[in-house]
C-alpha atoms as a PDB file:
ATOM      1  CA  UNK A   1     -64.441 -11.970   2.843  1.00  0.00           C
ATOM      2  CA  UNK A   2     -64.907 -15.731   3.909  1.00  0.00           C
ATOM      3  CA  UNK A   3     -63.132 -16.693   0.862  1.00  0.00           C
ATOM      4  CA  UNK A   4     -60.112 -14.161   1.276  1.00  0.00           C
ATOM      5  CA  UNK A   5     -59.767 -15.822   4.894  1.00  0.00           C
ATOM      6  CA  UNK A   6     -59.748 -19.547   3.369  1.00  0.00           C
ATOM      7  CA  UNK A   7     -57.459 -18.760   0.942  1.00  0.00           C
ATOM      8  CA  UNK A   8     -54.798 -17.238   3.881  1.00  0.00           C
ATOM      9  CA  UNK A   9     -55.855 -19.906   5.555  1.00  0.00           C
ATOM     10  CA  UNK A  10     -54.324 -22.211   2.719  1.00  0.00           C
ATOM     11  CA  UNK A  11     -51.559 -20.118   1.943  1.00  0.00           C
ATOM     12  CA  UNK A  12     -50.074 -20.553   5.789  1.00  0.00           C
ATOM     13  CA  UNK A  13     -51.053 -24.051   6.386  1.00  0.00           C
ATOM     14  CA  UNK A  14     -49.140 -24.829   3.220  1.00  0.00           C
ATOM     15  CA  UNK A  15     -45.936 -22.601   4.139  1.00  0.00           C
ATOM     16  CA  UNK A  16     -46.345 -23.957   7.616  1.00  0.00           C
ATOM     17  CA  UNK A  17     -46.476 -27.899   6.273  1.00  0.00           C
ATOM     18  CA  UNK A  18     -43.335 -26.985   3.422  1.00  0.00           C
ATOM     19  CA  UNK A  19     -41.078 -25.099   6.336  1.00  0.00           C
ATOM     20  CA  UNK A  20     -41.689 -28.524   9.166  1.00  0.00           C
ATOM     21  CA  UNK A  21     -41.281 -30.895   6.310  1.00  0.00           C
ATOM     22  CA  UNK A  22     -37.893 -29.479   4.655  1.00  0.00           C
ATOM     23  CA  UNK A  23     -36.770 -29.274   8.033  1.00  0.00           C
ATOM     24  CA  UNK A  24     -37.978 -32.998   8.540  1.00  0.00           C
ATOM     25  CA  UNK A  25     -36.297 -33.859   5.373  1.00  0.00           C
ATOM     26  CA  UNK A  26     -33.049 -32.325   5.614  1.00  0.00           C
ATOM     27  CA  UNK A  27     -32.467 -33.107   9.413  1.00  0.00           C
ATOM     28  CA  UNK A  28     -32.913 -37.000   8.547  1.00  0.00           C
ATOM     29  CA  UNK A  29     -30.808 -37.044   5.286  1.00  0.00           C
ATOM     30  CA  UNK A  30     -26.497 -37.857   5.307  1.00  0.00           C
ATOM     31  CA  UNK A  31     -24.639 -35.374   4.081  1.00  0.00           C
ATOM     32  CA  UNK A  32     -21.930 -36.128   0.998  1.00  0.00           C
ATOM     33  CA  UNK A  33     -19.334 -34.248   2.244  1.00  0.00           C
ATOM     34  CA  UNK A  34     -18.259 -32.601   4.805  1.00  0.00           C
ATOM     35  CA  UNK A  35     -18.704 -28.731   4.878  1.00  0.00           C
ATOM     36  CA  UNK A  36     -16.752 -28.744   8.376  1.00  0.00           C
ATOM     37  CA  UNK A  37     -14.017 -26.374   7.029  1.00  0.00           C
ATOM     38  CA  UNK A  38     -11.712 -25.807  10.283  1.00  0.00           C
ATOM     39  CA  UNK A  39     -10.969 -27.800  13.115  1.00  0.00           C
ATOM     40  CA  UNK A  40     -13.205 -27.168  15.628  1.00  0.00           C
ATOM     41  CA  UNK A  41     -12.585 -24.464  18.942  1.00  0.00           C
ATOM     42  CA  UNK A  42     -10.193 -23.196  15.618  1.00  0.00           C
ATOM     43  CA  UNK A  43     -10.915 -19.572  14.209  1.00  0.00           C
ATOM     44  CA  UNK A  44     -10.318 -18.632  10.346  1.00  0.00           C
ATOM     45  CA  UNK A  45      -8.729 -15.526   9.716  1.00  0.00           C
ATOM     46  CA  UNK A  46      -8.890 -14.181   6.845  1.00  0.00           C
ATOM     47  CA  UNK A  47      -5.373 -13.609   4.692  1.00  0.00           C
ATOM     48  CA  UNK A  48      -4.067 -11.402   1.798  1.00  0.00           C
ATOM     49  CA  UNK A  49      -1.062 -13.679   1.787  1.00  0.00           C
ATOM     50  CA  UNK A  50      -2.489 -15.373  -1.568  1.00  0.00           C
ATOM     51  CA  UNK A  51       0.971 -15.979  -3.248  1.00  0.00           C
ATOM     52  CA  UNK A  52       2.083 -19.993  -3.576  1.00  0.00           C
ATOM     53  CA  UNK A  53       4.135 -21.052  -0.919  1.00  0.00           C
ATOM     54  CA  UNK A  54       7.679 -21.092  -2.310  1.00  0.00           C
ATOM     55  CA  UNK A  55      10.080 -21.210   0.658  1.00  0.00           C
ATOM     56  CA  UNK A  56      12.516 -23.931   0.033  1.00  0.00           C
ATOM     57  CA  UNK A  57      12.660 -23.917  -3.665  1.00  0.00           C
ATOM     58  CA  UNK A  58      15.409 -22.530  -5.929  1.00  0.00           C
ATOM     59  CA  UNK A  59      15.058 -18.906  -7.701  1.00  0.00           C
ATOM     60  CA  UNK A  60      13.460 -19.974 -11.270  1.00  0.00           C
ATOM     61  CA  UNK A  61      15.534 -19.318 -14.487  1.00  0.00           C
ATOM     62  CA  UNK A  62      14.259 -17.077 -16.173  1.00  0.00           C
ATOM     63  CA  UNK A  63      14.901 -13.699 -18.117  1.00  0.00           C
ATOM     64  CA  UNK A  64      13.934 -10.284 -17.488  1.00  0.00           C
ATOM     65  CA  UNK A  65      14.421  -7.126 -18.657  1.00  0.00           C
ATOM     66  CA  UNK A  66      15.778  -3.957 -17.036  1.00  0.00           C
ATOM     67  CA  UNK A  67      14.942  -0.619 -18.162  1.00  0.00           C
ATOM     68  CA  UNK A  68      17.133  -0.645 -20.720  1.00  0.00           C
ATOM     69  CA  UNK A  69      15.111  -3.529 -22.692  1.00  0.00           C
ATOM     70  CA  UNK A  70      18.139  -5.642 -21.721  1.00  0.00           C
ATOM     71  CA  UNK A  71      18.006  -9.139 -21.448  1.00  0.00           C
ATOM     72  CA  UNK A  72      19.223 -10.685 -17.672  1.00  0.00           C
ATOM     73  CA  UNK A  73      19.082 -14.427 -16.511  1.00  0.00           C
ATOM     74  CA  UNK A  74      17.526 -13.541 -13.043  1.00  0.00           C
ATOM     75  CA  UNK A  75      19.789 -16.241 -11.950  1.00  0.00           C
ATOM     76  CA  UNK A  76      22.858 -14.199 -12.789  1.00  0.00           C
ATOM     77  CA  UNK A  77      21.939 -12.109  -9.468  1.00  0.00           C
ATOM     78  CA  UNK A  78      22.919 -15.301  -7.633  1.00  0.00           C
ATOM     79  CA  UNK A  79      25.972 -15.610  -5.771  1.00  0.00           C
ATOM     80  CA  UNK A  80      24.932 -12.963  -2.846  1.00  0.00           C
ATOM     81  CA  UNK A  81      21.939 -12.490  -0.834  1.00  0.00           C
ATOM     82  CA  UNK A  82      18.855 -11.136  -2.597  1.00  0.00           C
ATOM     83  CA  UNK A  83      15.939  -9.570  -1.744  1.00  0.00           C
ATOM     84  CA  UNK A  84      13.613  -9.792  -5.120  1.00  0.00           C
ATOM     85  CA  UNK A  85      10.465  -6.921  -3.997  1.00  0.00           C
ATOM     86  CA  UNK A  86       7.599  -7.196  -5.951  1.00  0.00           C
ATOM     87  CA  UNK A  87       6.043  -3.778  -6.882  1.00  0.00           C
ATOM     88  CA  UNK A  88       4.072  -1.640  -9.260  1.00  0.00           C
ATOM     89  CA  UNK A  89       3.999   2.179  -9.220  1.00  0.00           C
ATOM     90  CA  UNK A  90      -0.062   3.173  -8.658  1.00  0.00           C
ATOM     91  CA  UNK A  91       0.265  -0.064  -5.505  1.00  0.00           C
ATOM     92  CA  UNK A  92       0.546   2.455  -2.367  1.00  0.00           C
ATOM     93  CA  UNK A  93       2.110  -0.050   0.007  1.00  0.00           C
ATOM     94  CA  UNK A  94       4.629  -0.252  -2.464  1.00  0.00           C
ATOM     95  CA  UNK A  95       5.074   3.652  -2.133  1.00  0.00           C
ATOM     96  CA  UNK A  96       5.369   3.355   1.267  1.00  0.00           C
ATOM     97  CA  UNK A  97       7.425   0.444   1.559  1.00  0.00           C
ATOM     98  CA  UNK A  98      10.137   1.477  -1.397  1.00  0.00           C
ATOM     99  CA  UNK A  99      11.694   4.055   0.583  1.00  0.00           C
ATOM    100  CA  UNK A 100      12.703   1.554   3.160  1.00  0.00           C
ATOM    101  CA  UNK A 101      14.489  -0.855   0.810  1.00  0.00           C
ATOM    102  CA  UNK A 102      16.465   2.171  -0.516  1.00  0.00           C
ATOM    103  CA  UNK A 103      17.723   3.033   2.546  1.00  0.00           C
ATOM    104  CA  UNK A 104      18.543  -0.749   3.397  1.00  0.00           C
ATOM    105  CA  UNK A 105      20.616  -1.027  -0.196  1.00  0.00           C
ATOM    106  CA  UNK A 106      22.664   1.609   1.099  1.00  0.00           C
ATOM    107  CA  UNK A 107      23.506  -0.356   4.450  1.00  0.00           C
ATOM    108  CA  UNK A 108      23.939  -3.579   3.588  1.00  0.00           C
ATOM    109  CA  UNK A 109      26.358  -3.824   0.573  1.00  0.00           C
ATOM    110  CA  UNK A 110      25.947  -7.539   1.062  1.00  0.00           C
ATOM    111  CA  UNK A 111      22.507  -8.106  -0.190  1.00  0.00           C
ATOM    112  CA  UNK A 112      21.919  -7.450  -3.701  1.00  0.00           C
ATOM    113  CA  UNK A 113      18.055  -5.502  -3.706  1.00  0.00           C
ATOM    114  CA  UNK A 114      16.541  -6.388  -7.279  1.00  0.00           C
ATOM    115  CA  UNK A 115      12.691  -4.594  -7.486  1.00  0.00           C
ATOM    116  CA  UNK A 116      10.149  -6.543 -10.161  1.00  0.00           C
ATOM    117  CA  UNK A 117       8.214  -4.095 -11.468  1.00  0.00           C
ATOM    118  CA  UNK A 118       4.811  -6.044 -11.961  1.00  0.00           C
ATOM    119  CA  UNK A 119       2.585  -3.545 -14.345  1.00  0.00           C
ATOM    120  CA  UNK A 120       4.553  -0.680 -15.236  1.00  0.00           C
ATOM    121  CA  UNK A 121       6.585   0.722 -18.507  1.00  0.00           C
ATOM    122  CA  UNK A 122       9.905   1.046 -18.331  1.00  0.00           C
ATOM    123  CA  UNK A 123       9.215   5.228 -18.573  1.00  0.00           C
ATOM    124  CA  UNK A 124       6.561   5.081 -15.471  1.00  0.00           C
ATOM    125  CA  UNK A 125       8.719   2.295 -13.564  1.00  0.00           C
ATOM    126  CA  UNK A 126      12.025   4.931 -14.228  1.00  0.00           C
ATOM    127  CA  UNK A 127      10.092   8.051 -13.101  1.00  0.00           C
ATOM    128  CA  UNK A 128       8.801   6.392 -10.440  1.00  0.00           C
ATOM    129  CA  UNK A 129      12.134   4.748  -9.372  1.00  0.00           C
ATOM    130  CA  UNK A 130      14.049   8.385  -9.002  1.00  0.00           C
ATOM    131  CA  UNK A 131      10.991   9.983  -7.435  1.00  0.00           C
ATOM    132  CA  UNK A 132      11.046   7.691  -4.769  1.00  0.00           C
ATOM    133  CA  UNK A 133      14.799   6.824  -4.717  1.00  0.00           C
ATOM    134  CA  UNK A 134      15.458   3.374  -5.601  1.00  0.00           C
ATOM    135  CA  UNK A 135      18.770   2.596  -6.102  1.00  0.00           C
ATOM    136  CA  UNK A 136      18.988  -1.137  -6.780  1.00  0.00           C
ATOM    137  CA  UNK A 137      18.429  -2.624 -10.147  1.00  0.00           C
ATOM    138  CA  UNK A 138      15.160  -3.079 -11.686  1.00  0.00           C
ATOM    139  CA  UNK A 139      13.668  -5.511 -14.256  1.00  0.00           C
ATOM    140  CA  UNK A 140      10.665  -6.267 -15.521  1.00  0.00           C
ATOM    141  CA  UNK A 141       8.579 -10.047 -16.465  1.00  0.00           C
ATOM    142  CA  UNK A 142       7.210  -9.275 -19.382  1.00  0.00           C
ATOM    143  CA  UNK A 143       6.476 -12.398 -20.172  1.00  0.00           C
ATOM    144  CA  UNK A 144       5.108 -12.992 -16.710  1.00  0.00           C
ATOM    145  CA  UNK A 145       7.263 -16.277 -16.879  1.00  0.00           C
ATOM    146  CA  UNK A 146       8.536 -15.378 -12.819  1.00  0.00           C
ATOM    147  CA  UNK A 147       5.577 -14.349 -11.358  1.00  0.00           C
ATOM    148  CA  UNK A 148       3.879 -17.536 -12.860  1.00  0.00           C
ATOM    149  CA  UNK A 149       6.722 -20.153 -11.542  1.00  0.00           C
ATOM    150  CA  UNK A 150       6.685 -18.466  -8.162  1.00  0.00           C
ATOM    151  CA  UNK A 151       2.755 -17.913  -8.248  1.00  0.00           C
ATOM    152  CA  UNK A 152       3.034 -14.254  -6.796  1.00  0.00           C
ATOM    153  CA  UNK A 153      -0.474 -12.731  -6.933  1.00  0.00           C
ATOM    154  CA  UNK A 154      -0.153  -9.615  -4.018  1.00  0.00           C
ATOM    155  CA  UNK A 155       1.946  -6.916  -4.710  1.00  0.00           C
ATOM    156  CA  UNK A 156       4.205  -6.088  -2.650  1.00  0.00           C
ATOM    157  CA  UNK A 157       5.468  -9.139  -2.193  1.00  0.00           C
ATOM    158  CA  UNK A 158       9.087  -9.461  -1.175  1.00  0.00           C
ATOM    159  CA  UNK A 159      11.192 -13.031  -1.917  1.00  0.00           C
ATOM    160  CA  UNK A 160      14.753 -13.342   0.768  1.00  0.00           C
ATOM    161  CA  UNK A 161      17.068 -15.735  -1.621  1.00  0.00           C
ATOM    162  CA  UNK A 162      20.346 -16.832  -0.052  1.00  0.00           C
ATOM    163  CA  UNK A 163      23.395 -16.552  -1.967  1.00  0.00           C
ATOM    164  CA  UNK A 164      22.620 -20.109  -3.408  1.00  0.00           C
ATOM    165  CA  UNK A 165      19.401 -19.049  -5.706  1.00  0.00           C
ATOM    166  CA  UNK A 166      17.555 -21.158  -2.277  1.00  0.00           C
ATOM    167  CA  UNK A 167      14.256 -18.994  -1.439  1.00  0.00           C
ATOM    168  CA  UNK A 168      14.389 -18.860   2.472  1.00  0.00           C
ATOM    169  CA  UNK A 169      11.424 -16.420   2.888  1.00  0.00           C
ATOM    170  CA  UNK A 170       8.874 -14.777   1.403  1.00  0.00           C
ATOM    171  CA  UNK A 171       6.206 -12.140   2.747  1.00  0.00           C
ATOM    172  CA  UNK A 172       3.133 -10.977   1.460  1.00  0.00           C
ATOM    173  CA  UNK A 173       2.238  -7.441   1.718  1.00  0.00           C
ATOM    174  CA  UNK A 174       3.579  -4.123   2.937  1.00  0.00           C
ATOM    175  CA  UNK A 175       7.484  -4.655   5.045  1.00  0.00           C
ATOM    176  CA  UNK A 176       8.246  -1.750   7.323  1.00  0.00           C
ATOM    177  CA  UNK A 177      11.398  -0.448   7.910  1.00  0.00           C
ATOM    178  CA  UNK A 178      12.141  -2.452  11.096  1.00  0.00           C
ATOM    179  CA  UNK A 179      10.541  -5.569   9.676  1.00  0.00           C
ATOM    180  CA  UNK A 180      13.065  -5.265   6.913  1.00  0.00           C
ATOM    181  CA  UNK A 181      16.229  -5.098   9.076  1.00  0.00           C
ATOM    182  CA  UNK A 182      14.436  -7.585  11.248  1.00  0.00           C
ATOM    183  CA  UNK A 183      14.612 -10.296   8.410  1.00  0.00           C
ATOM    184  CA  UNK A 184      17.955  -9.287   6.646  1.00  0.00           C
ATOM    185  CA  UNK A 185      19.555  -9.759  10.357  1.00  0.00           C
ATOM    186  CA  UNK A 186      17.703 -13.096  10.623  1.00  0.00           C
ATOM    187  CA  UNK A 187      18.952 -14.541   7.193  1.00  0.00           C
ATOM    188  CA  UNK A 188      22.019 -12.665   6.128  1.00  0.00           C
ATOM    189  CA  UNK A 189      23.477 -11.719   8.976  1.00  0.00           C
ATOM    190  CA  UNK A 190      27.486 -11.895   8.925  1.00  0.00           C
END
């Protein structure tokens, strides 16, 4: 038993002596860099709003597709306001959201709605489309050559392009009905 005791003995005076001398050790060393990553009295949030910032640059040109297989300059939508939505059918704030961009296509003739399908086929994004009433064009990336220029990662993610190809908005996740007609008064108003 006397040398069960000795060897705890050991055993604690050596975890004791490595705890108070990495503490010794890393206390008196400089840093490299500084891990300080927000101003202090500041609190991070976290965001789902991982899409590049694009506001204030010019709608890319590229082609796309529509369900047809047809080849469009998305530039060719130009010349009105548009409102370029982001969506794929199995995304449920898509679901929900869709519904309200329908109903704000048929009140404001003014805007041109154009919905990117990110992920579906031209079959799914169709059936999908009349099940859930959209009534504005849709197109497709396939080459992913427009969600790579305008680094969209989130879907939904909705673009507001003045009638100048000039991207004057963008949001990030799920736009309610309100918010919609919120941001079409703010930067298409008549």
């Amino acid at each position: 038993m006397p040398f069960v005791r000795s060897r705890l003995r050991t055993a604690i005076a050596v975890l004791a002596i490595s705890a108070v001398g990495g503490w010794v050790w890393s206390a008196s060393s400089e840093p490299e860099i500084d891990a300080q990553m927000t101003t202090p009295g500041e609190v991070p949030y976290p965001s789902l709003d991982t899409n590049d910032p694009v506001v204030g640059k010019q709608l890319p040109y590229v082609d796309v597709t529509d369900l047809e297989g047809n080849t469009i300059a998305l530039q060719s939508f130009s010349g009105s306001p548009i409102i370029l939505n982001f969506w794929y059918s199995t995304c449920e704030p898509c679901r929900r959201e869709i519904p309200a961009f329908a109903q704000a296509q048929q009140t404001h003739s003014n805007v041109r709605f154009i919905g990117l399908n990110m992920n579906d086929s031209p079959e799914m994004a169709k059936a999908f489309g009349e099940k859930y009433g959209i009534n504005y064009p849709i197109v497709f990336d396939q080459s992913g050559t427009v969600v790579r220029e305008l680094g969209v990662v989130t879907a939904p993610s909705t673009l507001f392009i003045d009638s100048s190809g000039n991207i004057v908005d963008q949001v990030a996740g799920e736009i309610s009905s309100d918010k919609l007609e919120s941001l079409i008064a703010q930067w298409f108003a008549s």
